[in-house]
Protein backbone atom coordinates (compact mmCIF):
# COMPACT_ATOMS: atom_id res chain seq x y z
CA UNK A 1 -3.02 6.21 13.75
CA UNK A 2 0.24 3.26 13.16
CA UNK A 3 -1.46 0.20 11.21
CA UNK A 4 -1.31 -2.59 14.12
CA UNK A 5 -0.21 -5.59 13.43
CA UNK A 6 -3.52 -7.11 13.85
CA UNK A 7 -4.90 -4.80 11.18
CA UNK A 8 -1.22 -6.17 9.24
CA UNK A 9 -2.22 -9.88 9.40
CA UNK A 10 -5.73 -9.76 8.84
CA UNK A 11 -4.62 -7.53 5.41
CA UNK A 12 -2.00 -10.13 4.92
CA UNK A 13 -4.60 -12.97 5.51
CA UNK A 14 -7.83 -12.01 3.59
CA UNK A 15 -5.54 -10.52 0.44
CA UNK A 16 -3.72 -14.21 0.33
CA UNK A 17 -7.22 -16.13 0.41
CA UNK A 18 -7.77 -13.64 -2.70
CA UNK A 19 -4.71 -14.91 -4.33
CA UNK A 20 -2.29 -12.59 -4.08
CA UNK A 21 1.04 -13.23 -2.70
CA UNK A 22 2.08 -11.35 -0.25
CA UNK A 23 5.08 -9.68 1.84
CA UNK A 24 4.51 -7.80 4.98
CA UNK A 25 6.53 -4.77 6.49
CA UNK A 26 6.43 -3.91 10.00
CA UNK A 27 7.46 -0.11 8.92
CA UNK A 28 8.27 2.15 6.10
CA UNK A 29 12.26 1.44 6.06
CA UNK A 30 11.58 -2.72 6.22
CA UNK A 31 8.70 -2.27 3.55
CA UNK A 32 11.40 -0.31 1.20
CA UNK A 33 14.25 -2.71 2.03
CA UNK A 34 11.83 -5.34 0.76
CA UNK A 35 10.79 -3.39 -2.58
CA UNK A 36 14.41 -2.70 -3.07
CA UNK A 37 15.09 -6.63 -3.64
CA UNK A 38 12.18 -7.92 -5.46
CA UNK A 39 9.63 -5.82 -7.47
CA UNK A 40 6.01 -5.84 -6.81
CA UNK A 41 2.64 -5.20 -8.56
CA UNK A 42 0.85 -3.19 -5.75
CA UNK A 43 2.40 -1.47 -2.34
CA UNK A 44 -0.10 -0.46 0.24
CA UNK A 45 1.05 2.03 3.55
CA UNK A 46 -0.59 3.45 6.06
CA UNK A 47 0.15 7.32 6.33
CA UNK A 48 1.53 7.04 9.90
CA UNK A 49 4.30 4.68 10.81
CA UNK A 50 7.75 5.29 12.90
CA UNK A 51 10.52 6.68 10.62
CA UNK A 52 9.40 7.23 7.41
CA UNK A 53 5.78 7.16 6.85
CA UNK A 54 3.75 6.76 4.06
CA UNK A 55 4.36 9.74 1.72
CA UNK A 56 8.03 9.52 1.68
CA UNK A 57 7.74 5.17 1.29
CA UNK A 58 5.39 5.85 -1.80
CA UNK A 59 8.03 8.46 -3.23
CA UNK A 60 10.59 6.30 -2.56
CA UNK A 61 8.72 3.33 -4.43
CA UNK A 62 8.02 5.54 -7.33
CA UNK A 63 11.92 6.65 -7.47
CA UNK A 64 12.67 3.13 -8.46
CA UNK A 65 9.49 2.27 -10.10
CA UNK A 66 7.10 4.88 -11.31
CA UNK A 67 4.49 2.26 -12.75
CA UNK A 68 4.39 0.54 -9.11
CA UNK A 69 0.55 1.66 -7.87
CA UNK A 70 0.60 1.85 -4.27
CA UNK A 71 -2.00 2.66 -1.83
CA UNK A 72 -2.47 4.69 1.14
CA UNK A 73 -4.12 3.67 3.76
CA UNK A 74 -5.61 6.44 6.95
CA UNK A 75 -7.53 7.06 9.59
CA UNK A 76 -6.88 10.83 8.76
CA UNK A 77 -9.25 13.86 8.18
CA UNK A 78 -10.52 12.05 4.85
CA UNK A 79 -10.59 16.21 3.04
CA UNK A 80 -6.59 17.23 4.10
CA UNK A 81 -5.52 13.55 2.86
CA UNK A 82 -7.08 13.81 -0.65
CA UNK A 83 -6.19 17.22 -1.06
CA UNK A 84 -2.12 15.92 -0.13
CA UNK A 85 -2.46 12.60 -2.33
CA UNK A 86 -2.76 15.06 -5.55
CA UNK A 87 0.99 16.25 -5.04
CA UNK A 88 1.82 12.95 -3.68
CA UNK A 89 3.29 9.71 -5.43
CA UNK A 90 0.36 8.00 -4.07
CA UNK A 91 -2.05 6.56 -5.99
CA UNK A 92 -5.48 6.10 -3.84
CA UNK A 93 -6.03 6.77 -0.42
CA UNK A 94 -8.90 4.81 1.59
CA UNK A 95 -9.69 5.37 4.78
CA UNK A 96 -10.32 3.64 7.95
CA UNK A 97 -12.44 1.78 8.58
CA UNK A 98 -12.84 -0.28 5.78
CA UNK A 99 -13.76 -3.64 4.83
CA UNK A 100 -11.84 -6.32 3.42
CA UNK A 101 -14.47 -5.76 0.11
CA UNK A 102 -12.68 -2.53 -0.20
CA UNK A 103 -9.53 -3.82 0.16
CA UNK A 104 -10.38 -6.45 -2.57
CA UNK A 105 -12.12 -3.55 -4.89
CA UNK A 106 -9.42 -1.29 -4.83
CA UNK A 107 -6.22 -3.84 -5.12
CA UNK A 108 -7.97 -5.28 -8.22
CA UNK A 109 -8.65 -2.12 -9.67
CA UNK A 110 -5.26 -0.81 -9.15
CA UNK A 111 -3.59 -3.78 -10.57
CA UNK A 112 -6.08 -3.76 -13.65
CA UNK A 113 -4.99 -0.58 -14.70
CA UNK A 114 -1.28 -1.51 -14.55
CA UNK A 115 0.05 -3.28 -17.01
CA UNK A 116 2.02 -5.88 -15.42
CA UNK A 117 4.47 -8.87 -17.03
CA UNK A 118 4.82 -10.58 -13.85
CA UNK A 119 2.75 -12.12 -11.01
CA UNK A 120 0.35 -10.42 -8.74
CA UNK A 121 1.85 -9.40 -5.17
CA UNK A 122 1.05 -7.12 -2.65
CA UNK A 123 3.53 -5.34 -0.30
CA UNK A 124 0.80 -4.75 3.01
CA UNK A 125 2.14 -2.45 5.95
């Protein structure tokens, strides 16, 4: 299931009223053209978008920066997606639906265990 932009913006929305500054992708090659230029704190995907989806945007994100935590997010078969994410370059996986409180959980989780000199941004897709 492709991330609609509806689910996009309300992402985009509700992490901004958190405080986070964000960028938003409308697929995997926009979302790396955008990492490629500035660096960010967090990255979250969804697993299915047209061209490249989310496994080969995370490996592509931890190519140029391994420390970069980025998060998967799926409507998949919650059991085949875990079992991928352990050979993956992705960090977490959650799994549709969620609520924003997860979002919100698991971004500030993610970014507390990175240690990070600059700002805190999110890359949504």
């Amino acid at each position: 299931m492709m991330m609609t932009a509806n689910i996009r913006n309300i992402l985009s929305l509700g992490l901004s009223f958190m405080g986070y500054d964000v960028a938003v992708a409308n697929c995997g090659d926009e979302g790396l053209n955008l990492f490629q230029k500035s660096l960010f704190d967090l990255v979250i995907t969804d697993l299915d978008m047209p061209g490249m989806d989310g496994w080969n945007l995370a490996f592509c994100i931890k190519e140029k920066s391994p420390n970069t935590p980025v998060l998967l997010i799926t409507g998949k078969k919650r059991r085949a997606v875990l079992e991928m994410v352990k050979d993956s370059s992705v960090d977490f996986a959650l799994f549709k639906p969620f609520k924003l409180e997860d979002i919100q959980k698991t971004v500030q989780s993610m970014l507390d265990t990175r240690s990070s000199e600059c700002g805190t941004r999110a890359l949504t897709k």
